[in-house]
Protein backbone atom coordinates (compact mmCIF):
# COMPACT_ATOMS: atom_id res chain seq x y z
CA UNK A 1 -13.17 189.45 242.36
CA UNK A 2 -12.61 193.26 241.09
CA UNK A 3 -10.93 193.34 237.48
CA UNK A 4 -7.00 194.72 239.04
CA UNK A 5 -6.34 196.04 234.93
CA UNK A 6 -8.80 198.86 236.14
CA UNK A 7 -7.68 199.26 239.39
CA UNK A 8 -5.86 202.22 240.07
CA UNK A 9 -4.96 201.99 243.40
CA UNK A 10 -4.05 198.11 243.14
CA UNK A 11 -1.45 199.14 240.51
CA UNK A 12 -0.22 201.64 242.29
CA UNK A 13 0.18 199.65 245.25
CA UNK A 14 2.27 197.00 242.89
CA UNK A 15 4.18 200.34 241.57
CA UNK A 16 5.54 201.21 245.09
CA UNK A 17 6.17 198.07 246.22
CA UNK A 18 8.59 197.30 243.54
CA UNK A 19 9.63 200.60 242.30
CA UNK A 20 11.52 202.81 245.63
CA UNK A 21 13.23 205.13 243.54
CA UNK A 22 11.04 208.23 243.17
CA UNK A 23 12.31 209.29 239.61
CA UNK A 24 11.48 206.17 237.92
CA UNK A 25 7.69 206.21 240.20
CA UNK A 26 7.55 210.34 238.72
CA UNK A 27 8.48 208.44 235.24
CA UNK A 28 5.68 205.95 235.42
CA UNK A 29 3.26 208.83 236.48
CA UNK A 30 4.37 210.84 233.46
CA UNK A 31 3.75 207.98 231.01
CA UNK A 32 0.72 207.02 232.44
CA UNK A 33 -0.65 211.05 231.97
CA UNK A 34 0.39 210.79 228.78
CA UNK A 35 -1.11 207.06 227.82
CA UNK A 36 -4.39 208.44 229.65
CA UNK A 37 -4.64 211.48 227.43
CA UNK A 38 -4.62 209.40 224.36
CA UNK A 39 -6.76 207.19 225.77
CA UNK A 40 -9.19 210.00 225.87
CA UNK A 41 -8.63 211.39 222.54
CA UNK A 42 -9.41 207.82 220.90
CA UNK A 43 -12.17 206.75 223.25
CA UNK A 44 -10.74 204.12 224.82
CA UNK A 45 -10.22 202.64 228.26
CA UNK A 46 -9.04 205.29 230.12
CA UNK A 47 -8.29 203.16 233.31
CA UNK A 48 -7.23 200.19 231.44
CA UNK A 49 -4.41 202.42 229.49
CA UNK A 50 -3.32 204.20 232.26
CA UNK A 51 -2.44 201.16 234.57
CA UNK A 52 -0.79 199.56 231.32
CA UNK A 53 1.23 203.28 231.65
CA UNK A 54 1.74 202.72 235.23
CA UNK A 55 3.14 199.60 235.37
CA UNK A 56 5.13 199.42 232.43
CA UNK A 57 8.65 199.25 234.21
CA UNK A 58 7.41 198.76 237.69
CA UNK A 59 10.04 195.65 237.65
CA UNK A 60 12.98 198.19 236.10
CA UNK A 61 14.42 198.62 239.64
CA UNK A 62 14.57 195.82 240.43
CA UNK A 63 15.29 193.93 237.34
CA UNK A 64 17.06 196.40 235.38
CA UNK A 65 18.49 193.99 232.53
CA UNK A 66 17.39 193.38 229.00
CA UNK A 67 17.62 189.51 230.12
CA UNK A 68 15.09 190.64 232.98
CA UNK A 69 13.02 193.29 232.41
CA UNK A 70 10.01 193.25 231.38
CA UNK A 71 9.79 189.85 231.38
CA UNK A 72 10.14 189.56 235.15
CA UNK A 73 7.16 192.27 235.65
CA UNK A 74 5.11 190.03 233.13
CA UNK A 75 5.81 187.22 235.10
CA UNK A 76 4.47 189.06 238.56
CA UNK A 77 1.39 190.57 237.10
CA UNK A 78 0.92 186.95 235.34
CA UNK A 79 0.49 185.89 239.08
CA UNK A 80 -1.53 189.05 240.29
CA UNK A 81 -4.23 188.01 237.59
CA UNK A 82 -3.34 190.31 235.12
CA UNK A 83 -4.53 189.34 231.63
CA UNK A 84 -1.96 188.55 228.49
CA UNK A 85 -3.11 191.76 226.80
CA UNK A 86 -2.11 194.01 229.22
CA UNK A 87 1.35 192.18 230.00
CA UNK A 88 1.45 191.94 225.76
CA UNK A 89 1.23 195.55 225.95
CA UNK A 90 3.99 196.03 228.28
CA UNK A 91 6.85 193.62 226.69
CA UNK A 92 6.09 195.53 223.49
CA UNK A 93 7.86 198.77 224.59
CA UNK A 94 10.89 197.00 224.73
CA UNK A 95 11.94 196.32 221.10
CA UNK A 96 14.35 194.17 222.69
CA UNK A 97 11.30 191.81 223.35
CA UNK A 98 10.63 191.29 219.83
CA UNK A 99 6.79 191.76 220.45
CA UNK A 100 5.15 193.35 217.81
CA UNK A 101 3.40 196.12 218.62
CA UNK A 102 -0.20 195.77 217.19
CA UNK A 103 -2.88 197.43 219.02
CA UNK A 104 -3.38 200.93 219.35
CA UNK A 105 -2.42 200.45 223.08
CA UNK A 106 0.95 198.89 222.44
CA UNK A 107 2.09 202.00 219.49
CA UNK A 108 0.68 204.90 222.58
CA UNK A 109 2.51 203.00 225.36
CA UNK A 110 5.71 202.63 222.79
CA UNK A 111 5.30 206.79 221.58
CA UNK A 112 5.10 207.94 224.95
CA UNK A 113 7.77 206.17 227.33
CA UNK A 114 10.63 208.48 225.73
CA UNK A 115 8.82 211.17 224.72
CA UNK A 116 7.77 211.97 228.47
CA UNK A 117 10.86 211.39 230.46
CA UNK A 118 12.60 213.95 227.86
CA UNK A 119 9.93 216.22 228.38
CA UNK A 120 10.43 215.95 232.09
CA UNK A 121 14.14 216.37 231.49
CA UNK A 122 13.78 219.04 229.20
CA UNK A 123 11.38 220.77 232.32
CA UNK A 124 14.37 220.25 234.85
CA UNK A 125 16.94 222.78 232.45
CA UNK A 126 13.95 225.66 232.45
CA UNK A 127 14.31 228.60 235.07
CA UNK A 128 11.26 227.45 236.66
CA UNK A 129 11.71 223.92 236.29
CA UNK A 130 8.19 223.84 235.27
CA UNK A 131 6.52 222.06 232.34
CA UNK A 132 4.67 225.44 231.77
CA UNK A 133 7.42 226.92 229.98
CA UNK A 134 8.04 224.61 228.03
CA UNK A 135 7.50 224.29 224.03
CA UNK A 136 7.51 222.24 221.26
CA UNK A 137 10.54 224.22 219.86
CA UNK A 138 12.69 223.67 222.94
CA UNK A 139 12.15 220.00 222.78
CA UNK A 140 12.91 219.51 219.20
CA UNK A 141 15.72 221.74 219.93
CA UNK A 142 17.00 219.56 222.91
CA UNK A 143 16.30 216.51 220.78
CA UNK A 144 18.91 217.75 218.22
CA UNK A 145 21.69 217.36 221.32
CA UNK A 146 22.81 213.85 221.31
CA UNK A 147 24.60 215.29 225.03
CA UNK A 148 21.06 216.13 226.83
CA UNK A 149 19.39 213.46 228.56
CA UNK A 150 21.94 211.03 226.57
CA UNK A 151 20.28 207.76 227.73
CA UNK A 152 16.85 208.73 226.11
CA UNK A 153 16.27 207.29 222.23
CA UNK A 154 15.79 209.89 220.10
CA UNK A 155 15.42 207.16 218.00
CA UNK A 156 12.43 205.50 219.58
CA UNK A 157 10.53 209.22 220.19
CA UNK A 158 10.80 209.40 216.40
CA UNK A 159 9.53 206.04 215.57
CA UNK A 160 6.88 206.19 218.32
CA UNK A 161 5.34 208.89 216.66
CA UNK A 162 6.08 207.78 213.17
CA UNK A 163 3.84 203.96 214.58
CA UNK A 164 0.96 206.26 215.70
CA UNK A 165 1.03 207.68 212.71
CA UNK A 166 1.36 211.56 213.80
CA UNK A 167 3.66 214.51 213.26
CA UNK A 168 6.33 214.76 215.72
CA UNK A 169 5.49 218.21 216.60
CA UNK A 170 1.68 217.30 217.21
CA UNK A 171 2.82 214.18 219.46
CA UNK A 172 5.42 216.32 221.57
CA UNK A 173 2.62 219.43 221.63
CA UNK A 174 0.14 216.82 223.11
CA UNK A 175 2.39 215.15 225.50
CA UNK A 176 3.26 218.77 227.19
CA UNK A 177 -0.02 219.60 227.22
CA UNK A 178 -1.03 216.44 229.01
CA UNK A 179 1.98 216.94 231.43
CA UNK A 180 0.68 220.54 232.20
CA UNK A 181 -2.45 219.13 232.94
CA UNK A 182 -0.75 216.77 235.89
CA UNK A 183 1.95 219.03 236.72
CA UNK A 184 1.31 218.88 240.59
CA UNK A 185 1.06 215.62 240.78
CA UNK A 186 4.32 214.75 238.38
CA UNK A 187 6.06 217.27 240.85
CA UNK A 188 6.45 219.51 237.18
């Protein structure tokens, strides 16, 4: 039997068949650039990361409370032979779980679920509506506006970056950069 943690195409599947909705699948695909990126930068499993990214609210759609999700995903990838460290990895982006977050893999997952939807929303007020034009300035800017993209933490984008122990700048600078490299397929 094939290790599904490093199966792209097996995650996605899972992705699609819970997930309809195709801003939260261009969310997952945004996160998952992102985790993958990082994954590079500290030599880690790129494939393993990135399907953490993937899935991390797959369930969201369909369980979209705090008393559901992500405990419900866990549950599902429990069953599709997913191991604990990988589930682990996913309840800790949910302070709400009260899952520490320990490994490297938890803090990038945490640092980058935020960070990249605002980036995305930040692309969607440009002229072009692409990620090209936008900079590290902007976002910071945007950040400052507790009315843009209201349901995003600007708490949690701080502290994510704060866990991985980087500026903010340099964590927002590497998450656009990341996105620019994916824009076709994040539709950015």
């Amino acid at each position: 039997m094939s290790d599904i943690t490093r199966n792209r195409e097996a995650c996605w599947n899972i992705l699609t068949e819970y997930t309809k909705s195709e801003a939260l699948i261009k969310h997952a695909l945004s996160v998952e650039t992102c985790v993958r990126a990082y994954a590079q930068k500290f030599n880690e499993d790129e494939e393993y990361w990135g399907n953490v990214a993937l899935l991390h609210d797959f369930d969201y759609e369909m369980y979209p409370t705090a008393e559901e999700h992500p405990y419900k995903g866990s549950e599902i990838l429990k069953e599709k032979g997913f191991d604990e460290e990988f589930r682990k990895a996913i309840l800790s982006h949910a302070d709400y779980t009260g899952i520490a977050r320990e490994t490297l893999l938890q803090k990038v997952l945490f640092a980058c679920d935020e960070l990249a939807g605002f980036i995305t929303a930040v692309t969607y007020v440009r002229p072009s509506k692409t990620v090209d034009e936008v900079e590290v300035k902007s976002v910071k800017k945007k950040l400052k506006d507790k009315a843009f993209a209201r349901a995003v933490s600007r708490e949690d984008i701080r502290n994510g970056a704060e866990e991985l122990d980087v500026p903010l700048e340099e964590h927002i600078e590497f998450c656009i950069i990341a996105m620019r490299k994916n824009k076709e397929a994040l539709g950015l």
